[in-house]
Protein backbone atom coordinates (compact mmCIF):
# COMPACT_ATOMS: atom_id res chain seq x y z
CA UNK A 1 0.00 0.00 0.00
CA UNK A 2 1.48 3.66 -0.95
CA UNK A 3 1.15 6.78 1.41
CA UNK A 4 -1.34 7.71 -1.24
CA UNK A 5 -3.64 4.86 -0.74
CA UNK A 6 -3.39 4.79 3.23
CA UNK A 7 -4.01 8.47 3.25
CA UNK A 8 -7.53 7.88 1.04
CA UNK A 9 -8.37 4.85 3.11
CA UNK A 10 -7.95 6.39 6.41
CA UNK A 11 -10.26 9.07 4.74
CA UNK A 12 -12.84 7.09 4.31
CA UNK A 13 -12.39 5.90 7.91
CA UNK A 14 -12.76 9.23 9.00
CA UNK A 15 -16.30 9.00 7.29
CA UNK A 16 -14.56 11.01 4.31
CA UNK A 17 -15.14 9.53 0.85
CA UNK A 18 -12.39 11.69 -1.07
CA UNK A 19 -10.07 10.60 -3.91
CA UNK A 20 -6.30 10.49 -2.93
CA UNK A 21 -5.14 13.32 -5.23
CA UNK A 22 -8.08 15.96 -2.66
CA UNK A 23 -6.33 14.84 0.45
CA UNK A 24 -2.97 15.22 -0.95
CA UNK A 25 -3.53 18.80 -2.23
CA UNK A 26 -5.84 19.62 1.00
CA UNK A 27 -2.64 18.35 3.24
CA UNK A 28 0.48 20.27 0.56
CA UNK A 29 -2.12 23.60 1.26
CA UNK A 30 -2.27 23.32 4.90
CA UNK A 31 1.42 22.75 5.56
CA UNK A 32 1.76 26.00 3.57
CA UNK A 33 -0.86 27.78 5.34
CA UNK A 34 0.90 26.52 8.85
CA UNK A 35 4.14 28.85 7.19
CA UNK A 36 2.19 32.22 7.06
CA UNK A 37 1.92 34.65 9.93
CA UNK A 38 -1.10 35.62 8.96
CA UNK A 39 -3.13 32.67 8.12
CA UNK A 40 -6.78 33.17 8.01
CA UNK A 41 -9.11 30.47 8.07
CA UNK A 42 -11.67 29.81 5.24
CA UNK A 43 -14.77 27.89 7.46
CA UNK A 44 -14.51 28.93 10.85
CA UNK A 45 -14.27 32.21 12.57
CA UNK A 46 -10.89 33.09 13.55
CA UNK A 47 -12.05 32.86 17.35
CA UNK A 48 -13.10 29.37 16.65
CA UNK A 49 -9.68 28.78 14.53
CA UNK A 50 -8.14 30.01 17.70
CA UNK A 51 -9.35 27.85 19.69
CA UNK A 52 -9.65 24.63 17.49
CA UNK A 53 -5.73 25.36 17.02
CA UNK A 54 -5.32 25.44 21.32
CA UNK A 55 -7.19 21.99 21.99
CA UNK A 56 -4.95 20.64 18.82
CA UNK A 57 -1.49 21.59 20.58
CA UNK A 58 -3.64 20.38 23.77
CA UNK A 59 -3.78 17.40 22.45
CA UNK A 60 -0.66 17.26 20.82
CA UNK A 61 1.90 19.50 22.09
CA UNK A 62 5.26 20.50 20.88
CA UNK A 63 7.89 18.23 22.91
CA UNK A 64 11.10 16.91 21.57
CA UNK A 65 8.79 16.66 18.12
CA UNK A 66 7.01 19.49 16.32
CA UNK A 67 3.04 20.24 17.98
CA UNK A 68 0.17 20.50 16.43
CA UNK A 69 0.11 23.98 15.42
CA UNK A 70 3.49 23.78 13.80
CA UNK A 71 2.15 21.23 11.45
CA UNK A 72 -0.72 23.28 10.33
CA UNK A 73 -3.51 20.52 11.96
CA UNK A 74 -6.00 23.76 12.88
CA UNK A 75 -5.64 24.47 8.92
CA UNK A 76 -5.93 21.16 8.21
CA UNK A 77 -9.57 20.84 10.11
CA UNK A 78 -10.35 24.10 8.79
CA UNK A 79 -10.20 22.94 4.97
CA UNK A 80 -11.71 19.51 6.11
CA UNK A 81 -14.85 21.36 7.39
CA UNK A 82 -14.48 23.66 4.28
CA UNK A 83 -14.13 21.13 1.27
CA UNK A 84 -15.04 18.15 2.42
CA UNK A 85 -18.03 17.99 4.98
CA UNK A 86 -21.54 18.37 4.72
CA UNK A 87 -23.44 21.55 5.56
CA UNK A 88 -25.78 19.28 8.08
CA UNK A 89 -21.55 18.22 9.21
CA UNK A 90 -20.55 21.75 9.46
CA UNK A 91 -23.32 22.82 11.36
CA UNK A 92 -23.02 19.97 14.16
CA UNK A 93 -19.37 20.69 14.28
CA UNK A 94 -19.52 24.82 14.80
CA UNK A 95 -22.51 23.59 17.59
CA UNK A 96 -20.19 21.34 19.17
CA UNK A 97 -17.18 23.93 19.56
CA UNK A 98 -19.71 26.32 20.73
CA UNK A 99 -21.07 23.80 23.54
CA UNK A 100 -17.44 22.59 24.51
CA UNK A 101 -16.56 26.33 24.98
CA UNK A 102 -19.94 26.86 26.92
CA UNK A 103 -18.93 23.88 29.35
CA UNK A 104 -15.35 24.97 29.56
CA UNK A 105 -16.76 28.56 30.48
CA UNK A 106 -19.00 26.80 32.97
CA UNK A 107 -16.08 24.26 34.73
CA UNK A 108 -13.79 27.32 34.46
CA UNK A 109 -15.45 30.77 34.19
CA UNK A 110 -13.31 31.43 30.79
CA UNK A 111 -12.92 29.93 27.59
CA UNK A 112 -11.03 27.11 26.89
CA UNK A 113 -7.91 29.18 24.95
CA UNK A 114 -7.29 31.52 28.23
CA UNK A 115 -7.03 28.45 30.42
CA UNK A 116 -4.28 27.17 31.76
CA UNK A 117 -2.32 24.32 30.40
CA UNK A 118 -3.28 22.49 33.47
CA UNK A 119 -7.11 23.09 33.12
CA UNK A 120 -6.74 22.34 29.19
CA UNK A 121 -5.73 19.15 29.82
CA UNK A 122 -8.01 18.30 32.79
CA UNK A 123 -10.70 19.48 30.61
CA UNK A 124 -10.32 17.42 27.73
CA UNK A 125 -9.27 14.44 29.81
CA UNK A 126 -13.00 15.00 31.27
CA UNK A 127 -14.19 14.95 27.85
CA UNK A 128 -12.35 12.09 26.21
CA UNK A 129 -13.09 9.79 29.41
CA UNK A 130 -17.31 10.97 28.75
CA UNK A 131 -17.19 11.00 25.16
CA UNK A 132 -18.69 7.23 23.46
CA UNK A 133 -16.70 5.03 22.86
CA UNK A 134 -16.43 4.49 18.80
CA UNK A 135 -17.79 1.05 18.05
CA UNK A 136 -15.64 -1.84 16.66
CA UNK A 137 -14.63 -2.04 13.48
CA UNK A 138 -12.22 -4.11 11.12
CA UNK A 139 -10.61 -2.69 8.03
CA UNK A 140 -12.63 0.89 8.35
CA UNK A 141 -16.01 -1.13 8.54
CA UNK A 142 -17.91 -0.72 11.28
CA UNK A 143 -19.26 -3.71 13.18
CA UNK A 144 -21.79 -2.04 15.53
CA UNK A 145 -25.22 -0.33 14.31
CA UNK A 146 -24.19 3.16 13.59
CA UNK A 147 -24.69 6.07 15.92
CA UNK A 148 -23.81 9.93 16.12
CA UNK A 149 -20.19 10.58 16.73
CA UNK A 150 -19.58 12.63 19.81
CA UNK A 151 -18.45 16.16 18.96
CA UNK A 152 -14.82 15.37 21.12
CA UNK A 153 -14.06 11.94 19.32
CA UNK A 154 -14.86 13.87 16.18
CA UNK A 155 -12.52 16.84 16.71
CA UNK A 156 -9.55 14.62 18.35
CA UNK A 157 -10.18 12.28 15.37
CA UNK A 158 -9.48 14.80 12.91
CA UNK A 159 -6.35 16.30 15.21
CA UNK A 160 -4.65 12.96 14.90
CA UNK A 161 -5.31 12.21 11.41
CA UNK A 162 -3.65 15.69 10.26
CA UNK A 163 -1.27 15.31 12.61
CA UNK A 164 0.32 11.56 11.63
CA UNK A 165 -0.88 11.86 7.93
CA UNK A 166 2.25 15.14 7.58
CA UNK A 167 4.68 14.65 5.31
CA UNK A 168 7.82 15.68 8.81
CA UNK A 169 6.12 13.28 10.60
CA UNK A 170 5.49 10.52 8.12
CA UNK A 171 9.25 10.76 6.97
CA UNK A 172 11.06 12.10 10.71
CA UNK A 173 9.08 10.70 13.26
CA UNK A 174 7.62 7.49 12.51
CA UNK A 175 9.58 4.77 11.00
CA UNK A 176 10.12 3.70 7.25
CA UNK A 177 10.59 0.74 5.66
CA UNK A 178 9.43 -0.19 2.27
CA UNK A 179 9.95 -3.88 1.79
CA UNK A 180 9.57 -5.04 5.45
CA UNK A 181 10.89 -8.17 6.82
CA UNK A 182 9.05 -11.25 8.19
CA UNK A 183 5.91 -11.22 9.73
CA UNK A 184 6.15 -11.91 13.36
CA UNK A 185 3.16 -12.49 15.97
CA UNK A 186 3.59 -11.87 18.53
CA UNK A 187 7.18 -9.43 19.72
CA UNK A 188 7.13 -7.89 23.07
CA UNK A 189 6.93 -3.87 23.02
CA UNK A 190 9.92 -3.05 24.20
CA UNK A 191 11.35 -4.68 20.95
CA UNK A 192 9.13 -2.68 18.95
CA UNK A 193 10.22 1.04 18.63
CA UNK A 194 8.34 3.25 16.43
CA UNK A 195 5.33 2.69 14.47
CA UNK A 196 5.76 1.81 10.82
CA UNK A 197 4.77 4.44 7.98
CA UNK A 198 4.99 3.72 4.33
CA UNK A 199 6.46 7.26 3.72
C-alpha cells in the first residue's frame, strides 16, 4: 500500500469519501498555510480557529517533536470542514465547539484558549473519558449499528489524522521501511520502537 492509498483509506475511515489526489492537495495547502503569519481560516471564525488550534497543541503538544500547530492541523480541520463535509456536518461541528466552549466557560469561568495548560488538559481528559466510545470495526467497517459521533471523538479524530498523515512526521518521526521483513506475531513492546509508515 502507498502513502497515497493509506491516506484515502484512512479518509474514508474518517467517514470522508475523497479521492487520494483531494487529500494530498488539502494536506500540501495546509502545511503552507501553517508557514504564514497571517493565516486566516476559510470555514470557521478566527475565534473558533483560535481555539480549534489550542485543543490541537492540547492534544498534541510540541515536545522533543514538532506540535500540532506547527504542522498546520488547525488548517488542516479548517479545509476539512471547508471542502469536504456536509453543511448538516458543518453545522453539528460549529454547535459542538460552541457547547465545549460553553462547558469549559462553565467548569472554568473562561474559555477554553485563556485556560491554563493544566485546566486544558483536565478538561479534555474529562471529555475524552465521557465521550462514546467508537464502536468496533475491522478494516474501516464498522461492526456495531451506527450512531452519532460525539463532537470530542470527532474533533480529536481529525487532530490525529492531520497530525500523523504530515509529510515531517510521516518521513522524521515514525519509522520507514518499504519492503519489510518477516511477519512476526507476537514481539514484546519493548522490541518494537516506532510505528511503521509507508512514507
Amino acid at each position: 500500500m502507498t502513502r497515497r492509498d493509506a491516506l484515502k483509506t484512512s479518509g474514508l475511515v474518517l467517514g470522508y469519501a475523497v479521492s487520494a489526489s483531494t487529500l494530498s492537495a488539502l494536506f500540501l495547502r495546509c502545511q503552507a498555510e501553517a508557514k504564514k503569519a497571517d493565516w486566516k481560516p476559510v470555514f470557521l471564525s478566527p475565534e473558533q480557529a483560535h481555539s480549534i488550534g489550542e485543543i490541537a497543541e492540547t492534544i498534541l503538544p510540541k515536545t522533543d517533536t514538532p506540535g500540532a500547530k506547527e504542522l498546520g492541523v488547525p488548517q488542516f480541520i479548517d479545509l476539512m470542514l471547508k471542502e469536504l463535509s456536509s453543511p448538516e456536518d458543518q453545522a453539528d461541528f460549529v454547535a459542538g465547539l460552541k457547547q465545549l466552549e460553553a462547558d469549559c466557560e462553565d467548569a472554568y469561568g473562561k474559555p477554553f484558549a485563556d485556560c491554563s495548560v493544566q485546566q486544558r488538559e483536565e478538561f479534555l481528559l474529562k471529555l475524552d473519558t465521557e465521550a462514546a466510545k467508537s464502536p468496533p470495526s475491522v478494516w474501516g467497517i464498522t461492526l456495531a449499528p451506527p450512531s452519532p459521533t460525539p463532537f470530542f471523538r470527532r474533533l480529536k479524530g481529525m487532530t490525529l489524522f492531520g497530525y500523523f498523515t504530515t509529510e515531517k512526521v510521516g518521513k522524521e518521526i515514525l519509522s520507514y521501511d518499504p519492503i519489510p521483513g518477516e511477519y512476526i506475531g507476537c514481539l514484546p513492546l519493548s522490541e518494537v520502537g516506532n510505528a511503521w509508515t509507508e512514507g
